[in-house]
Protein backbone atom coordinates (compact mmCIF):
# COMPACT_ATOMS: atom_id res chain seq x y z
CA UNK A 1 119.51 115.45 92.10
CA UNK A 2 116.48 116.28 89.63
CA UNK A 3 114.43 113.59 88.58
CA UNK A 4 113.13 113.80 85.10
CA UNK A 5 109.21 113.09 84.57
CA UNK A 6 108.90 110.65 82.05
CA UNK A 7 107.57 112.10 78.73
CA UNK A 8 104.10 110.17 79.21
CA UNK A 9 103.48 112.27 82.42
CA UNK A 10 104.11 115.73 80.51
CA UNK A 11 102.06 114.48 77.81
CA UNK A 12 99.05 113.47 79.87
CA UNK A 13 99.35 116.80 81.85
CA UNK A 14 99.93 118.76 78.66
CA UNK A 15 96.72 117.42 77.27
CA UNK A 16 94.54 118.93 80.23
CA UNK A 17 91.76 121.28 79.74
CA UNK A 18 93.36 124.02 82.04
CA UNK A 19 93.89 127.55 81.66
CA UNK A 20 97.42 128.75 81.91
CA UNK A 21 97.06 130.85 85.33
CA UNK A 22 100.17 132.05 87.69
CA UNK A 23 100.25 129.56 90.37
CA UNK A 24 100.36 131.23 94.09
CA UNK A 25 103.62 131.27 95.98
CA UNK A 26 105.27 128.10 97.55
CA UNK A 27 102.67 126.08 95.24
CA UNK A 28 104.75 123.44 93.46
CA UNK A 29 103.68 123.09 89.38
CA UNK A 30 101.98 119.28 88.55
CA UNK A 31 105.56 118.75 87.32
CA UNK A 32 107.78 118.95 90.26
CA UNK A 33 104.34 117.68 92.64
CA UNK A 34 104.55 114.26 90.51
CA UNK A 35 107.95 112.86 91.48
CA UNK A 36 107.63 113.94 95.39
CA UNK A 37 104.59 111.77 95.34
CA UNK A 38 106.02 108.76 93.64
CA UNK A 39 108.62 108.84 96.11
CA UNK A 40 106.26 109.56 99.31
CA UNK A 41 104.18 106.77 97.82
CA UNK A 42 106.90 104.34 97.35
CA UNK A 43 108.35 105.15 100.78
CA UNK A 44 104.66 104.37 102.23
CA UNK A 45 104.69 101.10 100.51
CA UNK A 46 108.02 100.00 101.79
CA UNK A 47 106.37 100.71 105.46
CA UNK A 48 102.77 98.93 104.98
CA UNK A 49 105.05 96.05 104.01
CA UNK A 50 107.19 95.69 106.82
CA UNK A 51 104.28 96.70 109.28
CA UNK A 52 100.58 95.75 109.05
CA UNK A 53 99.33 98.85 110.88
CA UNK A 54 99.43 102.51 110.11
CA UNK A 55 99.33 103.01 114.18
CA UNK A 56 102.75 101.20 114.10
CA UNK A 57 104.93 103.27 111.42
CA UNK A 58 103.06 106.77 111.63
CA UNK A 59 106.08 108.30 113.05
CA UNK A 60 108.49 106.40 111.23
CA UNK A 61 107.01 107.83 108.34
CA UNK A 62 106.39 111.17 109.07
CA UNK A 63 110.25 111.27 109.75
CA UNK A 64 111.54 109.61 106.98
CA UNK A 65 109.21 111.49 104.61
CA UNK A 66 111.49 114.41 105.65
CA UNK A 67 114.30 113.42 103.50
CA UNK A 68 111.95 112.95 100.45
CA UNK A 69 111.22 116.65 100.90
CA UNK A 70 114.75 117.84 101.33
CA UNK A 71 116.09 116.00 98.34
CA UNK A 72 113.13 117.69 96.40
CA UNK A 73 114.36 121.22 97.74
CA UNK A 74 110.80 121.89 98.97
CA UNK A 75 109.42 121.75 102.51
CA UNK A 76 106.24 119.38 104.23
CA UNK A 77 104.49 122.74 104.53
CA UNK A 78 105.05 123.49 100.72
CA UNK A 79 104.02 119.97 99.49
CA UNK A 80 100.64 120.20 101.97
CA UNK A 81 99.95 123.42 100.54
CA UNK A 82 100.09 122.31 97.41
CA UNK A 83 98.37 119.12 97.44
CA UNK A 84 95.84 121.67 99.49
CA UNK A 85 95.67 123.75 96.45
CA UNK A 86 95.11 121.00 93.76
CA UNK A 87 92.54 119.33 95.99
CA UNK A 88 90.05 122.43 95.50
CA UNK A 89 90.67 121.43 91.33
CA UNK A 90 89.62 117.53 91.29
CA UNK A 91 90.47 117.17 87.67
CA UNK A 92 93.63 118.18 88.28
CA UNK A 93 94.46 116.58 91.01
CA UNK A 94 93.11 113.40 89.64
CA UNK A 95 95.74 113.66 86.94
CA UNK A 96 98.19 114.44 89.59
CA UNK A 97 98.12 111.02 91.03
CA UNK A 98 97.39 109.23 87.55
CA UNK A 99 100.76 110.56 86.43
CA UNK A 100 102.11 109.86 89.65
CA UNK A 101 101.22 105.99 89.18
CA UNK A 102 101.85 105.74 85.49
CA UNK A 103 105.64 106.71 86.72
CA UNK A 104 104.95 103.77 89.31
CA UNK A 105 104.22 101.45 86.70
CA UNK A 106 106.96 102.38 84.31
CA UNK A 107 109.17 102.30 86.87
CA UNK A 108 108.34 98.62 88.17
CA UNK A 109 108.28 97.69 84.57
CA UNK A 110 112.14 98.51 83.89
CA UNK A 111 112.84 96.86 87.50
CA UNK A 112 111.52 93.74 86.01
């Protein structure tokens, strides 16, 4: 099941500064790095609610951030090499997570 980024998202990462380069293998593009962190960000939230203290869901996390990854088709080594890769480019990666919580918002907006 593909998620669709919302048009805001491709918009704000259309609008970049960035030259058009061929990405290295196993790196995932902006687009498809946006919804698996929404979703690993969500499924964080869910745990710092139910538990106060990151000793205390660590694991639980770790493991249930495995099915985030399968349903995205990618692996935890592919998504950590990726976010590796767009940490060395901090404008990039700072629009990374500001698309990532503009789909937050909109997404807690239509839940309301």
């Amino acid at each position: 099941m593909r998620r669709i980024v919302p048009i805001i998202v491709i918009l704000l990462l259309s609008c970049s500064n960035e030259e058009t380069y061929q990405l290295p293998e196993n790196i995932l593009t902006k687009e498809e790095l946006i919804p698996v962190l929404v979703d690993l960000q969500i499924l964080e939230s869910h745990f710092q609610r139910q538990f106060s203290r990151v000793d205390l869901y660590r694991e639980s996390l770790d493991s249930s951030s495995v099915s985030i990854f399968v349903n995205h088709g990618i692996t935890k080594g592919d998504f950590v090499e990726s976010l590796t890769f767009y940490s060395k480019q901090v404008d990039t990666l700072f629009l990374i997570y500001e698309a990532a919580l503009d789909t937050i918002n909109i997404r807690l907006d239509r839940a309301q």
